[in-house]
N, C-alpha and C. Protein backbone atom coordinates (compact mmCIF):
# COMPACT_ATOMS: atom_id res chain seq x y z
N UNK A 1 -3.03 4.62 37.00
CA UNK A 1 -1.89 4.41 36.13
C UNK A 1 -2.40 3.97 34.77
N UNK A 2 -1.55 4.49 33.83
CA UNK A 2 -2.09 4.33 31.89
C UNK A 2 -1.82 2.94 31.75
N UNK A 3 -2.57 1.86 31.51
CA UNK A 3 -1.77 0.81 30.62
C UNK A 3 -0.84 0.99 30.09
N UNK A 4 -0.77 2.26 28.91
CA UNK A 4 0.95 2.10 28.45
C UNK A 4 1.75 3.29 28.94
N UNK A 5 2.60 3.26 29.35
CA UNK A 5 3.45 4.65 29.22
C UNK A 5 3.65 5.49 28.61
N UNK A 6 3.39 6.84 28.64
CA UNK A 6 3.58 7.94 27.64
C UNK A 6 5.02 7.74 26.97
N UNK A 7 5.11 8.05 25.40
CA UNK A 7 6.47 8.23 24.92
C UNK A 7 6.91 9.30 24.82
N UNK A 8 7.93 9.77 25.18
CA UNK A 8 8.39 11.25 25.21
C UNK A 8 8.64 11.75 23.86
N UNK A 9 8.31 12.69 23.58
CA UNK A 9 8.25 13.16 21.63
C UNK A 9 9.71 13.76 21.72
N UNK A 10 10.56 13.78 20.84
CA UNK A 10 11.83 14.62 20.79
C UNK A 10 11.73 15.72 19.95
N UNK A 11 12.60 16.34 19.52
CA UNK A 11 12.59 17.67 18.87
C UNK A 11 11.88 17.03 17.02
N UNK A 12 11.32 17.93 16.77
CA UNK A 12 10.96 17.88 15.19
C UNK A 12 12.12 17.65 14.45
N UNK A 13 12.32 17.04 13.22
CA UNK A 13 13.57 17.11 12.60
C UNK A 13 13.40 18.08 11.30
N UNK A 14 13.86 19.10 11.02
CA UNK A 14 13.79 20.32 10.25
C UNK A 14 15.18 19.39 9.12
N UNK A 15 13.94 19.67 7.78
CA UNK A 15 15.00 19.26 6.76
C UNK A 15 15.15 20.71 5.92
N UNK A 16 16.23 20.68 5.26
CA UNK A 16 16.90 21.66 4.27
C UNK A 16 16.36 20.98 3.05
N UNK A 17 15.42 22.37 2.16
CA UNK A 17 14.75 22.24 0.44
C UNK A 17 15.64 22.09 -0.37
N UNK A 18 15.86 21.37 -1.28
CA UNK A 18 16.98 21.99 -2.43
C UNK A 18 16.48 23.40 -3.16
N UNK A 19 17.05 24.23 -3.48
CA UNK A 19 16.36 25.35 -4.00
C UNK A 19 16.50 25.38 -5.94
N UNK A 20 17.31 24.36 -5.96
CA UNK A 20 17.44 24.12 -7.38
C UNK A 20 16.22 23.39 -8.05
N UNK A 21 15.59 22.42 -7.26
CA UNK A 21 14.09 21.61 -7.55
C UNK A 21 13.02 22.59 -7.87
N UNK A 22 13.31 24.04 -7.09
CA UNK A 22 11.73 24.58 -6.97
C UNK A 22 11.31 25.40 -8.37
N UNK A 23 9.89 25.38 -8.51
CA UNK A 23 9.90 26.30 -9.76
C UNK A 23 9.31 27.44 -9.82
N UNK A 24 9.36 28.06 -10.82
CA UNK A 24 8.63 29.56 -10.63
C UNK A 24 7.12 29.55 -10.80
N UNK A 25 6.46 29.89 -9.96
CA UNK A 25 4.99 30.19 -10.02
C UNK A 25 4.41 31.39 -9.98
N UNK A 26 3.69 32.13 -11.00
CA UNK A 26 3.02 33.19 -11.21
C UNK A 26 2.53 33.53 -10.06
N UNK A 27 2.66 35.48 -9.45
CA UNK A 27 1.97 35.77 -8.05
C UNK A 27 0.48 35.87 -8.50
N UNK A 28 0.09 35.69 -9.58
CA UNK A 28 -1.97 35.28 -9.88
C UNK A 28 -2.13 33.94 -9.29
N UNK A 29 -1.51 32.76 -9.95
CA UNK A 29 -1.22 31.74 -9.86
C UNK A 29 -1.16 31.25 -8.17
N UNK A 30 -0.37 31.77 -7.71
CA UNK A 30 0.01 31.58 -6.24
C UNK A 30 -1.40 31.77 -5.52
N UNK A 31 -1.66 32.49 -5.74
CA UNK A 31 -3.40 33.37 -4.82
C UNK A 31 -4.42 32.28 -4.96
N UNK A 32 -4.22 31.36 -5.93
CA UNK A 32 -5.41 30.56 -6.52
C UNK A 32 -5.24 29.24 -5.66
N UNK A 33 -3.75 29.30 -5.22
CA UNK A 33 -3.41 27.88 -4.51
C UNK A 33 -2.62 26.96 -5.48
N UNK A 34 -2.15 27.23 -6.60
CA UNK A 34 -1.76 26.28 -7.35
C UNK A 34 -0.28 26.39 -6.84
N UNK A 35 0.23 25.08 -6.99
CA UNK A 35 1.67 24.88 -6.79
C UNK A 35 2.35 23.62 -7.56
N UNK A 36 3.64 24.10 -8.04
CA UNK A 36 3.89 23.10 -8.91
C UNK A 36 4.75 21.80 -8.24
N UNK A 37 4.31 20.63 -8.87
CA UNK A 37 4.15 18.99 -8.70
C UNK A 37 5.78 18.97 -9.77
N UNK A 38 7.01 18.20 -9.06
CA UNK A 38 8.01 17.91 -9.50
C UNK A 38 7.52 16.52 -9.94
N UNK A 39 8.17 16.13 -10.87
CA UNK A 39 7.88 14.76 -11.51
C UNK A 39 9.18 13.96 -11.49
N UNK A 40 10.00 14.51 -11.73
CA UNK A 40 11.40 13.48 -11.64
C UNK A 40 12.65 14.14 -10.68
N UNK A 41 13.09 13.75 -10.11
CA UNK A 41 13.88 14.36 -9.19
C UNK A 41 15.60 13.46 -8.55
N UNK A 42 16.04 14.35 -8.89
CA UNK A 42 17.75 13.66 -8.53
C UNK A 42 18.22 12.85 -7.57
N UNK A 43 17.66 13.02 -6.20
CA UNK A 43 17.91 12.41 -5.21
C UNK A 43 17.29 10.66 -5.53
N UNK A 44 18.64 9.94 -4.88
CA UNK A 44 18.02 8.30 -5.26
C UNK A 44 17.84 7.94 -3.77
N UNK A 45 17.08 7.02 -3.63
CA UNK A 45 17.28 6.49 -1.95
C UNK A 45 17.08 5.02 -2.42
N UNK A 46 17.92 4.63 -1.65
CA UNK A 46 18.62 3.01 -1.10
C UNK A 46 18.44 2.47 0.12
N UNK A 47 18.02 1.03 -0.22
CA UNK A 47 18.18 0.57 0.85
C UNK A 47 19.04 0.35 1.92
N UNK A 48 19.28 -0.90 2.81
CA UNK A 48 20.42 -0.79 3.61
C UNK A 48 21.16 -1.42 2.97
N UNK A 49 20.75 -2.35 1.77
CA UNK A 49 22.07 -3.00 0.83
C UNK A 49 22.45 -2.30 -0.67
N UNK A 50 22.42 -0.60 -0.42
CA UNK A 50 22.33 0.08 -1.41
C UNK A 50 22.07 -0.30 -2.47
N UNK A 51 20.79 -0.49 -2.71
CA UNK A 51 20.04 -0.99 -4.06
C UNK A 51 18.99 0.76 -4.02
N UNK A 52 18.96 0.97 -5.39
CA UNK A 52 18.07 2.26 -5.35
C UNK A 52 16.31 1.69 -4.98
N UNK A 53 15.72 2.30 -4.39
CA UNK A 53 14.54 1.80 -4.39
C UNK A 53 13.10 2.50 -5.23
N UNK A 54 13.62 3.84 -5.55
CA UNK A 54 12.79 4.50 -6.47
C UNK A 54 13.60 4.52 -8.01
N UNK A 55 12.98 4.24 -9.38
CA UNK A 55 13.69 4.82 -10.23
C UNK A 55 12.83 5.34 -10.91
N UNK A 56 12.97 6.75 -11.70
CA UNK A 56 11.93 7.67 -12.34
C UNK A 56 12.39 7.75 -13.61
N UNK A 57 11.97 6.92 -14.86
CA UNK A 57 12.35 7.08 -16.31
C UNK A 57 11.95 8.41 -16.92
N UNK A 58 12.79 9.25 -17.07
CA UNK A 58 12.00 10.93 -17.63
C UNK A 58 10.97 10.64 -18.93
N UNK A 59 10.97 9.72 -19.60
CA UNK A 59 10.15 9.10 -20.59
C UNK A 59 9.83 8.00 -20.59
N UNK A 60 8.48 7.00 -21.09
CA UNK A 60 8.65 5.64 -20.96
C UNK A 60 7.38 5.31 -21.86
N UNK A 61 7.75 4.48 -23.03
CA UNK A 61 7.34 4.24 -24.17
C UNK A 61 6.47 3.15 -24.00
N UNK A 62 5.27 3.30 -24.26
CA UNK A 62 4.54 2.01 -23.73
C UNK A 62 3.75 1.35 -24.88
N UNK A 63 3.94 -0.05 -24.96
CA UNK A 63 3.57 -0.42 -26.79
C UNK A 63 2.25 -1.40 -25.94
N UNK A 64 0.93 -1.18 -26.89
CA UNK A 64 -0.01 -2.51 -26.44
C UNK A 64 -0.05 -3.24 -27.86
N UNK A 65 0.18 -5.20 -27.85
CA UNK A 65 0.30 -5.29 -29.18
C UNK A 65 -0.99 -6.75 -28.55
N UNK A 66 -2.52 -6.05 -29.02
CA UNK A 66 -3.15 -7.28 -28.60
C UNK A 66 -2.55 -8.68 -29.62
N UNK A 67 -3.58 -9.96 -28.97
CA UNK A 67 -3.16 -11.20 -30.38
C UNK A 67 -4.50 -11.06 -31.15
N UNK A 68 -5.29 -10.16 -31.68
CA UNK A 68 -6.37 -10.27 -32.51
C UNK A 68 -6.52 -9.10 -33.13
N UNK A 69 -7.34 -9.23 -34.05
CA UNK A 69 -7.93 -8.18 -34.43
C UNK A 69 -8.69 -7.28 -33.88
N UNK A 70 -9.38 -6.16 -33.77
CA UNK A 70 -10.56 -5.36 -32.85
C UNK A 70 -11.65 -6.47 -32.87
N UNK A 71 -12.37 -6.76 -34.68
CA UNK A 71 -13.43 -7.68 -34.63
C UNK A 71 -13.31 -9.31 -33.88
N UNK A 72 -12.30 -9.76 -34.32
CA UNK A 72 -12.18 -10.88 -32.87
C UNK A 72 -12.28 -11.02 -31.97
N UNK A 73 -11.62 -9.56 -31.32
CA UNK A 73 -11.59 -9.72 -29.70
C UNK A 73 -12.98 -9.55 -29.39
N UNK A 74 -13.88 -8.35 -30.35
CA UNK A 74 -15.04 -8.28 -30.09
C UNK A 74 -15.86 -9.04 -30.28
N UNK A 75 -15.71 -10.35 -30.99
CA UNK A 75 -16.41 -11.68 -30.82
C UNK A 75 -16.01 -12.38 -29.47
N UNK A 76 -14.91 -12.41 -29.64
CA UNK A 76 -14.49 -13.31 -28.05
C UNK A 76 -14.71 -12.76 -26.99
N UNK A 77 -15.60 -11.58 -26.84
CA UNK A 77 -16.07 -11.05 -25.13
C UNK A 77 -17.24 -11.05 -25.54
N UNK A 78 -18.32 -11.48 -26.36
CA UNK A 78 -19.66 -11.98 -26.47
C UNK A 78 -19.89 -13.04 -26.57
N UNK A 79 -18.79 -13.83 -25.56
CA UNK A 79 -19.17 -15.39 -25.29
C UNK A 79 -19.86 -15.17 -24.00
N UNK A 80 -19.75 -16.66 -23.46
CA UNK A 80 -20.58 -17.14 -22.14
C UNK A 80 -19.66 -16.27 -21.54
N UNK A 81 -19.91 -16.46 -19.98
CA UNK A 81 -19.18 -15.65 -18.99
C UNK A 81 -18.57 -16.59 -18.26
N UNK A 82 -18.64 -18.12 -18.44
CA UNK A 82 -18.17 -19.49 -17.79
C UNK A 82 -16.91 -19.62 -18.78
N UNK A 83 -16.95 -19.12 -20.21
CA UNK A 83 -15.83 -19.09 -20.86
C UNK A 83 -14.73 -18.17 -20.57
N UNK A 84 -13.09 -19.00 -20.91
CA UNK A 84 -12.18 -18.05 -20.38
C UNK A 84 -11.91 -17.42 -21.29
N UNK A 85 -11.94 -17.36 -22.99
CA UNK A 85 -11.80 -16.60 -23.69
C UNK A 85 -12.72 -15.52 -23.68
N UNK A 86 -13.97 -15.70 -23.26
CA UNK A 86 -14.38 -14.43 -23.21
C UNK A 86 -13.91 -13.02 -22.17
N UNK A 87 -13.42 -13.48 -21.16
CA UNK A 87 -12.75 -12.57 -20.69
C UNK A 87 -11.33 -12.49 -20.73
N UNK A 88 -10.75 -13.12 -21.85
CA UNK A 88 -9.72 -12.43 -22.63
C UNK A 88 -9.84 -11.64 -23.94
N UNK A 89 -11.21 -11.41 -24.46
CA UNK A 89 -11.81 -10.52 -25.21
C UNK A 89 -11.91 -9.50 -24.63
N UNK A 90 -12.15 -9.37 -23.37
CA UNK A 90 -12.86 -8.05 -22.45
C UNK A 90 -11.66 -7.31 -22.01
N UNK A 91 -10.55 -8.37 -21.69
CA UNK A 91 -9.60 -8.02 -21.23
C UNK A 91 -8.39 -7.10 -22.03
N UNK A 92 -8.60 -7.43 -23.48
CA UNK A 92 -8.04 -6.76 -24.38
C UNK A 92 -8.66 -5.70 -24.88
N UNK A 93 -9.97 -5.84 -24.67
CA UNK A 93 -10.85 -4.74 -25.10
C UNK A 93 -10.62 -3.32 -24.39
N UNK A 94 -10.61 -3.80 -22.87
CA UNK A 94 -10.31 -2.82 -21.94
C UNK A 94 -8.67 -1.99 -22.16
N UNK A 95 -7.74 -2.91 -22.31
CA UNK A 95 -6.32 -2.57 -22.59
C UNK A 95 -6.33 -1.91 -23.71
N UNK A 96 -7.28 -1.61 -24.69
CA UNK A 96 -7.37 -0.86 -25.92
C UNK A 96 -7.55 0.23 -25.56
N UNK A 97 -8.78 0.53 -24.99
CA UNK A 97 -9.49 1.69 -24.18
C UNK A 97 -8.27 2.52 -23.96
N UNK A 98 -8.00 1.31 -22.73
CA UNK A 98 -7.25 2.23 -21.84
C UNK A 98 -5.67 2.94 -22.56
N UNK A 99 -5.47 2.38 -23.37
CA UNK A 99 -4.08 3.18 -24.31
C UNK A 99 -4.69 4.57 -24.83
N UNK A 100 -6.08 4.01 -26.05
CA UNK A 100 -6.50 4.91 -26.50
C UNK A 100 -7.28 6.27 -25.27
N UNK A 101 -6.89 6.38 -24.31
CA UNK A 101 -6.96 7.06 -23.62
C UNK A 101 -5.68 7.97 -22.85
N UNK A 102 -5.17 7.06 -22.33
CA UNK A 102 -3.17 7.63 -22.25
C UNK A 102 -2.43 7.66 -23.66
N UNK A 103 -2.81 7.76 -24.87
CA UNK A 103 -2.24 7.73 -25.58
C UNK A 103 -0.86 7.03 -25.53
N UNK A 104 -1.25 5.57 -25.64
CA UNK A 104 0.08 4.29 -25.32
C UNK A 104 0.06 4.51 -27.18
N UNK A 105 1.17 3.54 -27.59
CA UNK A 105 1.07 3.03 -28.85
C UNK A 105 0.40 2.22 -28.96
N UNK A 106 -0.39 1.45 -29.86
CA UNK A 106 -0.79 0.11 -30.01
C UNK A 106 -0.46 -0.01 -31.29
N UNK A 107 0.63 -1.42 -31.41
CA UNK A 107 0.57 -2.28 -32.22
C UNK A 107 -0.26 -3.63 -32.70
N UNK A 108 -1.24 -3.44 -34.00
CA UNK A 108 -2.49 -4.11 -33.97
C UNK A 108 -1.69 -5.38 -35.47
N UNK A 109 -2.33 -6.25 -35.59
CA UNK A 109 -2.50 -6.72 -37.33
C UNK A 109 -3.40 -6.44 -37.60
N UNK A 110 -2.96 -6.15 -38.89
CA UNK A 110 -3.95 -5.23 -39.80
C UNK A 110 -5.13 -6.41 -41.05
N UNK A 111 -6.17 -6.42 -40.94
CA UNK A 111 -7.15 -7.24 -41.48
C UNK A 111 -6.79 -6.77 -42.81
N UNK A 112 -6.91 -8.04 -43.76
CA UNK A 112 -6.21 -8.24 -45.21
C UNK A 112 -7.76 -8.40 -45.55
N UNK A 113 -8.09 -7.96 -47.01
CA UNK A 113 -9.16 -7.94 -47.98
C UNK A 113 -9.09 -9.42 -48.23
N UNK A 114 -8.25 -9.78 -48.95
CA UNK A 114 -8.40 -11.17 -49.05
C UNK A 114 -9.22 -11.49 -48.57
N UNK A 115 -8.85 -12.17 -47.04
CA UNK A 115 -9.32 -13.68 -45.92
C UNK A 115 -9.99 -12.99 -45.40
């Protein structure tokens, strides 16, 4: 005898596609394996206290506004490594990167001739 008891599997549950979601893909295209990735989609799902639990903004504007200048921050991550400002130099340094890579906005102050 099994320690546990087999569970009996029931029928598969076969869902219905929306056919309005799908998109057109080139028959070259198709042969290659490519298939197209929906990004935002109508259906909401809720919990059991109908709260939505996914929400998909079709756009979403993302501002980085460090507190320094580039040359500051780049002084303040060539401190000690026991210092906590220095890895809030690194830390902004990286958050720069990483915009100037997703193309975020960054809002910087701009170094005056003056001072």
């Amino acid at each position: 005898m099994a320690g546990t008891p087999e569970i009996p599997q029931g029928e598969p549950q076969v869902t219905e596609i929306n056919k309005e979601a799908e998109f057109v893909v080139d028959e070259t295209l198709q042969k290659t394996g490519v298939q197209p990735v929906v990004k935002t989609f109508k259906a909401q799902i809720k919990n059991d206290k109908g709260v939505p639990l996914i929400q998909t903004p079709p756009t979403q504007i993302i501002t980085v506004a460090p507190p320094a200048t580039q040359a500051v921050l780049t002084s303040w991550s060539k401190g000690p490594i026991t210092s906590s400002i220095s890895w809030l130099g690194m830390f902004w340094i990286r958050i720069i990167k990483k915009a100037l890579h997703f193309g975020w906005q960054i809002i910087g102050k701009e170094e005056s001739a003056g001072s």
